[in-house]
N, C-alpha and C. Protein backbone atom coordinates (compact mmCIF):
# COMPACT_ATOMS: atom_id res chain seq x y z
N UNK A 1 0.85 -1.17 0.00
CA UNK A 1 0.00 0.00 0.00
C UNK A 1 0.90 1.24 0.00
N UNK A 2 0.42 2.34 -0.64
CA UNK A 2 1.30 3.20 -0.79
C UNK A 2 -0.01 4.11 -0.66
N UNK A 3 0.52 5.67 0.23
CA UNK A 3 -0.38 7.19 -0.04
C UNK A 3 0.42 7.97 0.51
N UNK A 4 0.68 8.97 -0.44
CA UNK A 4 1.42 10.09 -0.04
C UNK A 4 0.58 11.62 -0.97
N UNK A 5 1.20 12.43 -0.06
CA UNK A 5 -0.01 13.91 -0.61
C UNK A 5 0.74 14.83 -0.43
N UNK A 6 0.66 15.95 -1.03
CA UNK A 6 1.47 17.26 -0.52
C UNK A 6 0.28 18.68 -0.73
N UNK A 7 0.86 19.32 -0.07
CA UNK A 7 0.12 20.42 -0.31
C UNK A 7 1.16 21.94 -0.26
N UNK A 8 1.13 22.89 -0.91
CA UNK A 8 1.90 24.02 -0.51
C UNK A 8 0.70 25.56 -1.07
N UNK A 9 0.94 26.48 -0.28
CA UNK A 9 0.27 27.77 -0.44
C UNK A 9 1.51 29.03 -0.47
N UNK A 10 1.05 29.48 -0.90
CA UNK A 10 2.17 30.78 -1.38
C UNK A 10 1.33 31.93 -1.90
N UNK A 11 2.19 33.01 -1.92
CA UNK A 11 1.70 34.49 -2.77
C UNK A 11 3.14 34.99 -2.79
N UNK A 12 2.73 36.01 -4.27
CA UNK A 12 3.88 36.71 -4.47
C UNK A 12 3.47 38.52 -3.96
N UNK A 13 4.60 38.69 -3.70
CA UNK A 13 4.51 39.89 -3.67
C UNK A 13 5.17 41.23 -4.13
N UNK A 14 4.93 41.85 -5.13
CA UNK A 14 5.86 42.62 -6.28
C UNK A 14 5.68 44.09 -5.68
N UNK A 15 6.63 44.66 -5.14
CA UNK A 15 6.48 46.11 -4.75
C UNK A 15 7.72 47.05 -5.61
N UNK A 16 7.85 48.07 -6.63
CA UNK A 16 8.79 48.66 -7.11
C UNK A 16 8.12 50.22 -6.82
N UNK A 17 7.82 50.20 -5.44
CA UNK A 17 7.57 52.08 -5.26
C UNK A 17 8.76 52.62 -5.19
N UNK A 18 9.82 52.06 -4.79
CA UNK A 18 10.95 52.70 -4.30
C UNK A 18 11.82 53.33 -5.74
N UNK A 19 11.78 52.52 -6.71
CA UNK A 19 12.40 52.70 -8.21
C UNK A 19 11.62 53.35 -8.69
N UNK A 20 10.49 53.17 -8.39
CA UNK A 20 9.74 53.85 -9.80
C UNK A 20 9.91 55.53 -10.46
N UNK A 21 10.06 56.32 -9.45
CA UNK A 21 10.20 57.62 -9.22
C UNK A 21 12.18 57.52 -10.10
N UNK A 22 13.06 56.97 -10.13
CA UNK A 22 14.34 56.48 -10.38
C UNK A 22 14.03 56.58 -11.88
N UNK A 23 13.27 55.78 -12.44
CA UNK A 23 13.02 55.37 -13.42
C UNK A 23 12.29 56.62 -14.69
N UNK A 24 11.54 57.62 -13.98
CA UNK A 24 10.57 58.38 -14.71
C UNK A 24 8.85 58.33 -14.51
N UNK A 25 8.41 57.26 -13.42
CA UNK A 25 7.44 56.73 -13.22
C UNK A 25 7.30 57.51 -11.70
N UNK A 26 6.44 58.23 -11.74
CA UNK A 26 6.63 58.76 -10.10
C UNK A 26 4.83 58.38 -9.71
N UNK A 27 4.13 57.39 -10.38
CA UNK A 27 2.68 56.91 -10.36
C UNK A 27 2.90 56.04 -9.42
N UNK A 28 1.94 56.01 -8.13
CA UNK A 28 2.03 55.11 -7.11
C UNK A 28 0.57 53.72 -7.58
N UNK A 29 0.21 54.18 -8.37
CA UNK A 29 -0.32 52.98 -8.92
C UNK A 29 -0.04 51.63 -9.22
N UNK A 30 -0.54 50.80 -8.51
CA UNK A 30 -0.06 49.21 -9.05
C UNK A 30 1.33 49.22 -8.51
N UNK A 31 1.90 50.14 -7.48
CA UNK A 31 3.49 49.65 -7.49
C UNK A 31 3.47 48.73 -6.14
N UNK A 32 2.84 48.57 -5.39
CA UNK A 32 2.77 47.53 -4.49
C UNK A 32 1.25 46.52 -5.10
N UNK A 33 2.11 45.03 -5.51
CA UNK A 33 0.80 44.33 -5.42
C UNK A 33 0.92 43.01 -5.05
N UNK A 34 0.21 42.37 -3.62
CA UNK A 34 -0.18 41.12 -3.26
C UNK A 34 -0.78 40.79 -3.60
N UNK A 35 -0.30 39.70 -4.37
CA UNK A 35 -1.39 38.74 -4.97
C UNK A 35 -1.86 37.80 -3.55
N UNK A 36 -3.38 37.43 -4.04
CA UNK A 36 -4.16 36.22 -3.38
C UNK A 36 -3.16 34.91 -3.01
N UNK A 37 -3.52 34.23 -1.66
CA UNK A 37 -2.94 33.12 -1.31
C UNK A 37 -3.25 32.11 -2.25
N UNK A 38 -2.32 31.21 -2.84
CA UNK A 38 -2.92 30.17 -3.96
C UNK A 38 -2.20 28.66 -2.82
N UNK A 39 -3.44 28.27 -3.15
CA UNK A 39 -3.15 26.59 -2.72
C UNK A 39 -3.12 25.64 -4.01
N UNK A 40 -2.03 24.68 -3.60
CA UNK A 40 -1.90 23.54 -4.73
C UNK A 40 -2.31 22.35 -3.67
N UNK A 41 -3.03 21.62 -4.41
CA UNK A 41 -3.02 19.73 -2.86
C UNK A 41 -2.86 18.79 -4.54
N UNK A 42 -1.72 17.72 -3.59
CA UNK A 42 -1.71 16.52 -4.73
C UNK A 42 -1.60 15.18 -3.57
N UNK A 43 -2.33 14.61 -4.36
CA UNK A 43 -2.91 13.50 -3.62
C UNK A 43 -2.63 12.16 -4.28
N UNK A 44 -1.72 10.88 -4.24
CA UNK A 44 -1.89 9.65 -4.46
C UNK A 44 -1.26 8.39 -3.98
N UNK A 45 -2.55 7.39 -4.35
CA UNK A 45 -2.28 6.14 -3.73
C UNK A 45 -2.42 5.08 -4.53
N UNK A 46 -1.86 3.84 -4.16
CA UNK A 46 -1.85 2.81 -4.58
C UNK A 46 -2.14 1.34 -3.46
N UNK A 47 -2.60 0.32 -4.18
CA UNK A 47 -2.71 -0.46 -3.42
C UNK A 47 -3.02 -1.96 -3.76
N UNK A 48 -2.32 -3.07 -3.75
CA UNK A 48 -2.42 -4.51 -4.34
C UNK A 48 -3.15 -5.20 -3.41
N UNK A 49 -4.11 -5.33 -4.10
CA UNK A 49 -5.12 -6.84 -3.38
C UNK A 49 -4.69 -7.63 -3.20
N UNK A 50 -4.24 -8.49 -2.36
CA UNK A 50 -3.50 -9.66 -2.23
C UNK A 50 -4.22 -10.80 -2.90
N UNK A 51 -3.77 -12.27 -3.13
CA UNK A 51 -4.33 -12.93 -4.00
C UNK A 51 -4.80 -12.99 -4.99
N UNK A 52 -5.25 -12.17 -5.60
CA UNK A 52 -5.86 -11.86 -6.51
C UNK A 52 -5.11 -10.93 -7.13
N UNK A 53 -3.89 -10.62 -6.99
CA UNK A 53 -2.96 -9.42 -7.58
C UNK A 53 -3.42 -8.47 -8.56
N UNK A 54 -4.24 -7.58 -8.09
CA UNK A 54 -4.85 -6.24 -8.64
C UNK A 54 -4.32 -5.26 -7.72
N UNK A 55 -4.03 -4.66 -8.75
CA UNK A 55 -3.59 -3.42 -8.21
C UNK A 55 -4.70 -2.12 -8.52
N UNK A 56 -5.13 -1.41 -7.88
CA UNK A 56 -5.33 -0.20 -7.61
C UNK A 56 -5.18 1.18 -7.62
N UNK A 57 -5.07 1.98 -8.38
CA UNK A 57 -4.02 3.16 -7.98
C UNK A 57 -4.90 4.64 -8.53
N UNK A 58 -4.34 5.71 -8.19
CA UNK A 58 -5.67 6.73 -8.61
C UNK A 58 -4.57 7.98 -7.83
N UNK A 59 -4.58 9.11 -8.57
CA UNK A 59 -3.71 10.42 -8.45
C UNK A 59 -5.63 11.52 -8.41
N UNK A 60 -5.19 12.97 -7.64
CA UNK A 60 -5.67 13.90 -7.43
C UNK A 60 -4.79 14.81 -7.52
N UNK A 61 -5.57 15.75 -8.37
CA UNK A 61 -4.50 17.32 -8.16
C UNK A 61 -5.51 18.18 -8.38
N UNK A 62 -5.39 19.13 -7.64
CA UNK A 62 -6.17 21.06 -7.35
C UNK A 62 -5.80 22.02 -7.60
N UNK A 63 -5.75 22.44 -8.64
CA UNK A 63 -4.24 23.53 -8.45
C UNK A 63 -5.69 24.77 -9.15
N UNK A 64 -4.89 25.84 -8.68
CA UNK A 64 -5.12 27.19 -8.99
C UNK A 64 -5.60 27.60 -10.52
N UNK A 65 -6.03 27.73 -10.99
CA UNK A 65 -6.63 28.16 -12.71
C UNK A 65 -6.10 29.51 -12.74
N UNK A 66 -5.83 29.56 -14.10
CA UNK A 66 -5.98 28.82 -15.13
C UNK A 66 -4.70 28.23 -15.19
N UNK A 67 -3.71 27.66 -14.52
CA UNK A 67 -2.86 26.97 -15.25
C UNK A 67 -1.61 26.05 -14.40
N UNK A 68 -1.22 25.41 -14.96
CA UNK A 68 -0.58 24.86 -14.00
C UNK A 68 1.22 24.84 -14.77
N UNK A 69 0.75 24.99 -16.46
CA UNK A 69 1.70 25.86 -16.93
C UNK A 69 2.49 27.04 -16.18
N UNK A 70 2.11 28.26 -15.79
CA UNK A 70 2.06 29.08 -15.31
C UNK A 70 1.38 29.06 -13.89
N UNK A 71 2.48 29.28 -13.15
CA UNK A 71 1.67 28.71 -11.66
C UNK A 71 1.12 29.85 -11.36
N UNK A 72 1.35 31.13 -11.23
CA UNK A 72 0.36 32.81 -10.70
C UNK A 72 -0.12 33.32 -11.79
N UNK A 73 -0.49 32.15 -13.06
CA UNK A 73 -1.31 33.16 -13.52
C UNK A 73 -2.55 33.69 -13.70
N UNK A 74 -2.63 35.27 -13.75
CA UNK A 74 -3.92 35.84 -12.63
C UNK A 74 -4.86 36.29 -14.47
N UNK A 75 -5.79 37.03 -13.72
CA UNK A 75 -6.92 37.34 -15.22
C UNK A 75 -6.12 38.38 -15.53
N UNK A 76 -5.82 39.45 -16.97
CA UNK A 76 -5.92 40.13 -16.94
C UNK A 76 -6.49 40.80 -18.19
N UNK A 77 -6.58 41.86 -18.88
CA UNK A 77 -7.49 42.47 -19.87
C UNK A 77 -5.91 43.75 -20.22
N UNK A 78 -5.62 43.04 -21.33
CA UNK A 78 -4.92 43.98 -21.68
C UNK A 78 -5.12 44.59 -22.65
N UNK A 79 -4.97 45.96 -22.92
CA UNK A 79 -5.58 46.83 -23.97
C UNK A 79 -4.24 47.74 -24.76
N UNK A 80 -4.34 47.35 -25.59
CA UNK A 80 -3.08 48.27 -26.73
C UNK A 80 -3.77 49.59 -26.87
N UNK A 81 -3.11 50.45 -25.97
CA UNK A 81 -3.43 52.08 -26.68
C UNK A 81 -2.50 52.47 -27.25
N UNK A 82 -3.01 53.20 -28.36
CA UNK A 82 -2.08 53.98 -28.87
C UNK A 82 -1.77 54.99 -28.61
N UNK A 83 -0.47 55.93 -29.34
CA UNK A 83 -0.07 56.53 -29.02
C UNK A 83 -1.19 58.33 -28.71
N UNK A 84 -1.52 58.12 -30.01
CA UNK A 84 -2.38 59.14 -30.14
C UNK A 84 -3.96 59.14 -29.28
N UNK A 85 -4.11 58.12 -28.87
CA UNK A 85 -4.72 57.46 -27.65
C UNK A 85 -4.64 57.91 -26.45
N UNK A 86 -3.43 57.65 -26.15
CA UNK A 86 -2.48 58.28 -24.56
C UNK A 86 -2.09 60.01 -24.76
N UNK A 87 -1.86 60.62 -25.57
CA UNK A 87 -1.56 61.82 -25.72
C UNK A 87 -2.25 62.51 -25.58
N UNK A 88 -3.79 62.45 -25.17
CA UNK A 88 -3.87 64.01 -24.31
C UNK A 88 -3.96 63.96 -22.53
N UNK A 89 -3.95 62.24 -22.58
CA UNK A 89 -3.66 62.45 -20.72
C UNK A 89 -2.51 62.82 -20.98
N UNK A 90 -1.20 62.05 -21.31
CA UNK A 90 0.23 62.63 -21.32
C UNK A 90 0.35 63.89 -21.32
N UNK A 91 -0.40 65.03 -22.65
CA UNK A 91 0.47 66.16 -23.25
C UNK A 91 1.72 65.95 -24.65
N UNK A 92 1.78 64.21 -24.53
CA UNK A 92 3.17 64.16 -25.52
C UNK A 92 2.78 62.70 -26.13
N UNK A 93 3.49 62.37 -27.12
CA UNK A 93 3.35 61.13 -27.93
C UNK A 93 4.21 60.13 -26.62
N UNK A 94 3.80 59.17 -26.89
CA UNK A 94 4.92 58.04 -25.97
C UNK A 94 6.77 58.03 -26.35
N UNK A 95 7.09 57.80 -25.43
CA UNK A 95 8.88 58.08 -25.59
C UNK A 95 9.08 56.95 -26.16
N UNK A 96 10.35 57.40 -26.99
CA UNK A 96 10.93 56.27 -28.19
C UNK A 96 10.46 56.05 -29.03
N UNK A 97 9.20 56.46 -29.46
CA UNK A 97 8.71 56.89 -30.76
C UNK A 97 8.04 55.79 -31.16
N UNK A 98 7.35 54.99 -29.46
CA UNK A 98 6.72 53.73 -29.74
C UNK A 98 5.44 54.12 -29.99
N UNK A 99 4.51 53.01 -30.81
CA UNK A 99 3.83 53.20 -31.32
C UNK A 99 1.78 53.12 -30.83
N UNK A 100 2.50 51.98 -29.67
CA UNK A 100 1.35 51.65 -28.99
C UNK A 100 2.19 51.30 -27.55
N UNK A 101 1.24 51.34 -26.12
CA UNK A 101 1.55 50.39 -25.19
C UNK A 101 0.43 49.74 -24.65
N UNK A 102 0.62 48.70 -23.84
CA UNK A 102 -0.26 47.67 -23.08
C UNK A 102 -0.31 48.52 -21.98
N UNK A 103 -1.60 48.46 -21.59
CA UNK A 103 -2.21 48.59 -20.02
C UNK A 103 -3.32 47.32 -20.06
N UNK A 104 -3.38 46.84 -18.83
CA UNK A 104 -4.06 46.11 -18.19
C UNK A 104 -4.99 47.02 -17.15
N UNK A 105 -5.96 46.80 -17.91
CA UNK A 105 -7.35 47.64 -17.45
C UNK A 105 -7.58 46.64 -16.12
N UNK A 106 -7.31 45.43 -15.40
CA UNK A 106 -7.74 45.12 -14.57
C UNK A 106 -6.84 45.39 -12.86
N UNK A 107 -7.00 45.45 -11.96
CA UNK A 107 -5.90 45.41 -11.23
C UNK A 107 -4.70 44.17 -10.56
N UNK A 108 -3.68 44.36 -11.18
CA UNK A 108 -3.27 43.16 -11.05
C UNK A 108 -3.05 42.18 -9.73
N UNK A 109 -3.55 41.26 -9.88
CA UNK A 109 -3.30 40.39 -8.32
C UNK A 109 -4.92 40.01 -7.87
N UNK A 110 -5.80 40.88 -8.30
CA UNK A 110 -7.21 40.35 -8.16
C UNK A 110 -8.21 39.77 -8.42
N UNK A 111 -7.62 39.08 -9.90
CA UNK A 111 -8.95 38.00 -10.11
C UNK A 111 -8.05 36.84 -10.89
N UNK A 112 -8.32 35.94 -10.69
CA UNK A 112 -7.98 34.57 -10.84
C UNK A 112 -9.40 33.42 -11.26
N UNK A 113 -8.92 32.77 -12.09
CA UNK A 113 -9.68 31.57 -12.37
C UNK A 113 -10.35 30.95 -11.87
N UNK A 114 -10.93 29.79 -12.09
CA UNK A 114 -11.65 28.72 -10.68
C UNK A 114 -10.52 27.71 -10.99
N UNK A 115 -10.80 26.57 -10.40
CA UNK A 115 -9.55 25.95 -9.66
C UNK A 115 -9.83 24.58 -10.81
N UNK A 116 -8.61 23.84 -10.40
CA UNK A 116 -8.69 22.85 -12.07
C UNK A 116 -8.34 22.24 -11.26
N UNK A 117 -9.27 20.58 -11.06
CA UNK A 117 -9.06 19.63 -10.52
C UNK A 117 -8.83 18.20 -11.52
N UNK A 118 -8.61 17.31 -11.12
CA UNK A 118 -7.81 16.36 -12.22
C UNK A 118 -7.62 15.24 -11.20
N UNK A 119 -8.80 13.96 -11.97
CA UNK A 119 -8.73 12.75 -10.93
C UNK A 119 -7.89 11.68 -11.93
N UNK A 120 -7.27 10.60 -11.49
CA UNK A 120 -6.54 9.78 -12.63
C UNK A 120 -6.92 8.61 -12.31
N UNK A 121 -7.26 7.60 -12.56
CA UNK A 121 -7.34 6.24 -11.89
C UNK A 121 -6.32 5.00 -12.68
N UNK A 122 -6.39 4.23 -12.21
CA UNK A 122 -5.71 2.87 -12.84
C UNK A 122 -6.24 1.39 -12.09
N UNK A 123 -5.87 0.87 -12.73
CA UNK A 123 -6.74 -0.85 -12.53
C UNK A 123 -5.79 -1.51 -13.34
N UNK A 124 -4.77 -2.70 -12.36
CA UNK A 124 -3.83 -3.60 -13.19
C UNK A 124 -4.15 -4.48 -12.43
N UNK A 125 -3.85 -5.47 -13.55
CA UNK A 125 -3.75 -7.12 -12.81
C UNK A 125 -2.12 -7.93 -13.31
N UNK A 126 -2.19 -8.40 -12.15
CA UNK A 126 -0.40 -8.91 -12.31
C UNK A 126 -0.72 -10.35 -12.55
N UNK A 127 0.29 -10.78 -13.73
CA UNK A 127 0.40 -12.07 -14.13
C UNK A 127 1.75 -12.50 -14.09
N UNK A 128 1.82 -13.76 -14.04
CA UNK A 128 3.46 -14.74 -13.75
C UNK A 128 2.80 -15.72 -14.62
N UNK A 129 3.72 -16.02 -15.63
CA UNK A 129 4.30 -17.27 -16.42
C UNK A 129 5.91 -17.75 -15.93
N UNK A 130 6.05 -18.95 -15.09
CA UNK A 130 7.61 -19.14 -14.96
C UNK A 130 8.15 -18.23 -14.69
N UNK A 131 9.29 -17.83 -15.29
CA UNK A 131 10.02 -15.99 -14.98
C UNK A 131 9.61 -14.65 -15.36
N UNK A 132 8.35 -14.33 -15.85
CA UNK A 132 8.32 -13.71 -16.51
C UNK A 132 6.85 -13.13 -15.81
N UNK A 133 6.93 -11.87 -15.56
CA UNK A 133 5.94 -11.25 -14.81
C UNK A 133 5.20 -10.33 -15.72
N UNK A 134 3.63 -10.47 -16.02
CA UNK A 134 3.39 -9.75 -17.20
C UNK A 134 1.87 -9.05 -15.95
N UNK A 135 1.99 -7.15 -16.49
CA UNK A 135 1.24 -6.00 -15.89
C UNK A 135 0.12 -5.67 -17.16
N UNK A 136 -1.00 -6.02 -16.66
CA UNK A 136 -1.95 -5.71 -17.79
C UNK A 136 -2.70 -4.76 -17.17
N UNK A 137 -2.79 -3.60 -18.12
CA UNK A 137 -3.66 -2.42 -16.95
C UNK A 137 -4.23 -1.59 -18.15
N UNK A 138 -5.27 -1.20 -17.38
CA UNK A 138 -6.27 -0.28 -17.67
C UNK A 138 -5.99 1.47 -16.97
N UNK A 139 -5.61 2.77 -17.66
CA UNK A 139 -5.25 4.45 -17.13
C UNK A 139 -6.42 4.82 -18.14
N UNK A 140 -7.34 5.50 -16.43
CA UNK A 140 -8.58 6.82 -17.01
C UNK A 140 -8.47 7.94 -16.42
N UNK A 141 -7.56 8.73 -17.00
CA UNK A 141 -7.16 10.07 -17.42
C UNK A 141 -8.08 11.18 -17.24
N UNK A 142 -8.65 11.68 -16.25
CA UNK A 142 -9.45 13.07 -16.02
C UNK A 142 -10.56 12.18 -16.05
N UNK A 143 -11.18 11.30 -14.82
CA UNK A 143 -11.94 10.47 -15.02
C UNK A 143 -13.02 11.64 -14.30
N UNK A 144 -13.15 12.50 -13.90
CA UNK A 144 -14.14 13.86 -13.69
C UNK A 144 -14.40 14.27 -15.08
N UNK A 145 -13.66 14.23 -16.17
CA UNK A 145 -14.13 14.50 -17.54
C UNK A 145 -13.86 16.13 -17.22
N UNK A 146 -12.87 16.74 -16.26
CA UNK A 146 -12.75 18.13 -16.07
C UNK A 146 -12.64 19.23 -17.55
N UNK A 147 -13.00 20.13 -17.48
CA UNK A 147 -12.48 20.82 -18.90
C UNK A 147 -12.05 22.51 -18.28
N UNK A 148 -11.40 22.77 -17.32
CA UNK A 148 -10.92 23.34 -16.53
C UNK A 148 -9.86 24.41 -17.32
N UNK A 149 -9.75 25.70 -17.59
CA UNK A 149 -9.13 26.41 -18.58
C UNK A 149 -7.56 26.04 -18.10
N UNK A 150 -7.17 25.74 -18.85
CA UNK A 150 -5.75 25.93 -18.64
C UNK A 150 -5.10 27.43 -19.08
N UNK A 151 -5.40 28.28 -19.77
CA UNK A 151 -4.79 29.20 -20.51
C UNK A 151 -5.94 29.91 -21.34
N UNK A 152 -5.90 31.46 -21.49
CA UNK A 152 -7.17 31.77 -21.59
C UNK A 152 -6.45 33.45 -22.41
N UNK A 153 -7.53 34.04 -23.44
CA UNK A 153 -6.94 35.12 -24.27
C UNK A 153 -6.69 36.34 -23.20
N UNK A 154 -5.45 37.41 -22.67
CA UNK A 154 -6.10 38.14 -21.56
C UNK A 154 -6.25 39.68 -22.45
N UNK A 155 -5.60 39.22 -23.90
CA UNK A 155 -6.32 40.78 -24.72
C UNK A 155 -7.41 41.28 -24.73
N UNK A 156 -7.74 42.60 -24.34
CA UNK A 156 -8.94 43.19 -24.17
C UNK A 156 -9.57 43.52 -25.51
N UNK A 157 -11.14 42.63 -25.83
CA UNK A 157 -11.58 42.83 -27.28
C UNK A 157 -12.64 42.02 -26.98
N UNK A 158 -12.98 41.57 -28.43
CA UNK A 158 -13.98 40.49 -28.37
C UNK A 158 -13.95 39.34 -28.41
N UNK A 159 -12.51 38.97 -28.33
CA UNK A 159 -12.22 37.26 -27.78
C UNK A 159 -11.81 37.48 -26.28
N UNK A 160 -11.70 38.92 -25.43
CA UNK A 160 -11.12 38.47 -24.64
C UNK A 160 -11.59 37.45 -23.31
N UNK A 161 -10.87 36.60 -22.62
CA UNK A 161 -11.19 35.53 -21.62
C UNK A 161 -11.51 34.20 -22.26
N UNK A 162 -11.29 34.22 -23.91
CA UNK A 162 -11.99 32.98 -24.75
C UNK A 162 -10.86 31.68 -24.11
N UNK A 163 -11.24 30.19 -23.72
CA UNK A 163 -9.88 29.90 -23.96
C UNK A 163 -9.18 29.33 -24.93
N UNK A 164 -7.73 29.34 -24.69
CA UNK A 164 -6.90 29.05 -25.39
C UNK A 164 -6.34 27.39 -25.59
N UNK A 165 -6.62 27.05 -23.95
CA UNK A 165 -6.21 26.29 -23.93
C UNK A 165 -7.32 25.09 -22.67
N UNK A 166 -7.40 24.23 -22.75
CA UNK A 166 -8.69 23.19 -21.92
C UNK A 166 -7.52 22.41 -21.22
N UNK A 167 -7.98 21.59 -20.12
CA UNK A 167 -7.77 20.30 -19.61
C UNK A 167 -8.02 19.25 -20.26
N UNK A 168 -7.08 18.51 -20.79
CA UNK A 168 -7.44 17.40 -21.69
C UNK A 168 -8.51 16.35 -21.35
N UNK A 169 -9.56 16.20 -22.50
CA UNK A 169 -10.54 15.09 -22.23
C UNK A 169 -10.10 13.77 -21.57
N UNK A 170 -11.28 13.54 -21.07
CA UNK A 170 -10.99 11.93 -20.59
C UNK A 170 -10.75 10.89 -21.82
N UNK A 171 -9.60 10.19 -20.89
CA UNK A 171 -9.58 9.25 -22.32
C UNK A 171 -8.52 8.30 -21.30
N UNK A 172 -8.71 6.91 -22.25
CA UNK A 172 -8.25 5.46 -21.38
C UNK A 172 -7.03 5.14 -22.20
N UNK A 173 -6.51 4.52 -21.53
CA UNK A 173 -4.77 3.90 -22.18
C UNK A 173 -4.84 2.49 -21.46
N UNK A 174 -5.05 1.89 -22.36
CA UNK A 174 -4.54 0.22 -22.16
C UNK A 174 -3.01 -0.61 -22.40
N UNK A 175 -2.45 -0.69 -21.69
CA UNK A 175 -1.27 -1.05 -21.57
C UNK A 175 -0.57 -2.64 -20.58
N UNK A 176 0.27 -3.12 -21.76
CA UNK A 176 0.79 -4.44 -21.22
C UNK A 176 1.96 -4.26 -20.99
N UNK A 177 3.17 -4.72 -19.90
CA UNK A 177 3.96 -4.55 -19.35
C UNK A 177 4.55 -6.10 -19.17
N UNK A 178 6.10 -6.58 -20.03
CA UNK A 178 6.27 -7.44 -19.44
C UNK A 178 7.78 -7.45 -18.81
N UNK A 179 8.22 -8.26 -17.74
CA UNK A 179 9.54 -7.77 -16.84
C UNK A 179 9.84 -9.75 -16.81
N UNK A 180 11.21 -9.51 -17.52
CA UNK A 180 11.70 -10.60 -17.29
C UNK A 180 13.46 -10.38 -16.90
């Protein structure tokens, strides 16, 4: 028998008030931001029936949305203004003679996904011929059938929040294993 689990929680915390003013940026906006506590739990076990040599086995994971790619990543809505856009809050075209910049119309650190859970199971049966030990098993892969965003558009428009990317469908893997 085997079960082991972990769990860890964390936040980041990004503060550049002290530079910003250094830099040309003397906006106290967004320069301190705590993000939300994120919890991850992973969960699995295994376990052989005796006599009957079946094995058992099945994984859990919870993690934070959208991604597990990207462990903090939060919603955001980003919007390309242009230059001529920004120029009458400024008074001036943008420096360097760029053409557009990104702002994120949302505040960063405050909205996040729903949470992407992911069950796995397995079912083997152990066989012996003489020396030769043969694992015939059955893996069902997101057996919740989750479709949990993994990755999601954060450009501000009319795709924005579409996703990009899903939790892979359920689906089974049949597999023979032999150990001699």
């Amino acid at each position: 028998m085997l079960l082991q689990g972990g769990t860890s929680t964390g936040r980041a915390v990004r503060d550049d008030c002290q530079i910003r003013p250094l830099l040309g940026n003397p906006s106290p906006l967004y320069c301190h931001v705590a993000e939300a506590w994120l919890t991850r739990v992973k969960l699995s076990g295994a376990y052989t029936i005796p006599r009957v040599d079946v094995q058992v086995s099945g994984t859990l994971r919870s993690e934070p949305a959208p991604g597990e790619r990207t462990p903090r990543q939060e919603i955001a809505a980003n919007f390309q203004a242009t230059s001529a856009a920004v120029r009458p809050s400024l008074g001036r075209d943008l420096a360097g003679g760029a053409r557009n910049v990104t702002v994120n119309l949302i505040e960063p650190g405050s909205q996040y996904g729903e949470r992407a859970n992911q069950l796995d199971f397995r079912l083997a049966k152990l066989l012996r011929f003489g020396g030769i030990r043969t694992t015939v098993s059955a893996d069902v892969f997101n057996v919740l059938n989750s479709n949990a965003v993994q990755g999601q558009n954060s450009t501000y428009g009319p795709a924005w929040q579409q996703p990009t990317a899903v939790l892979i469908a359920r689906f089974v893997k049949f597999s023979v294993l032999f150990d001699f």
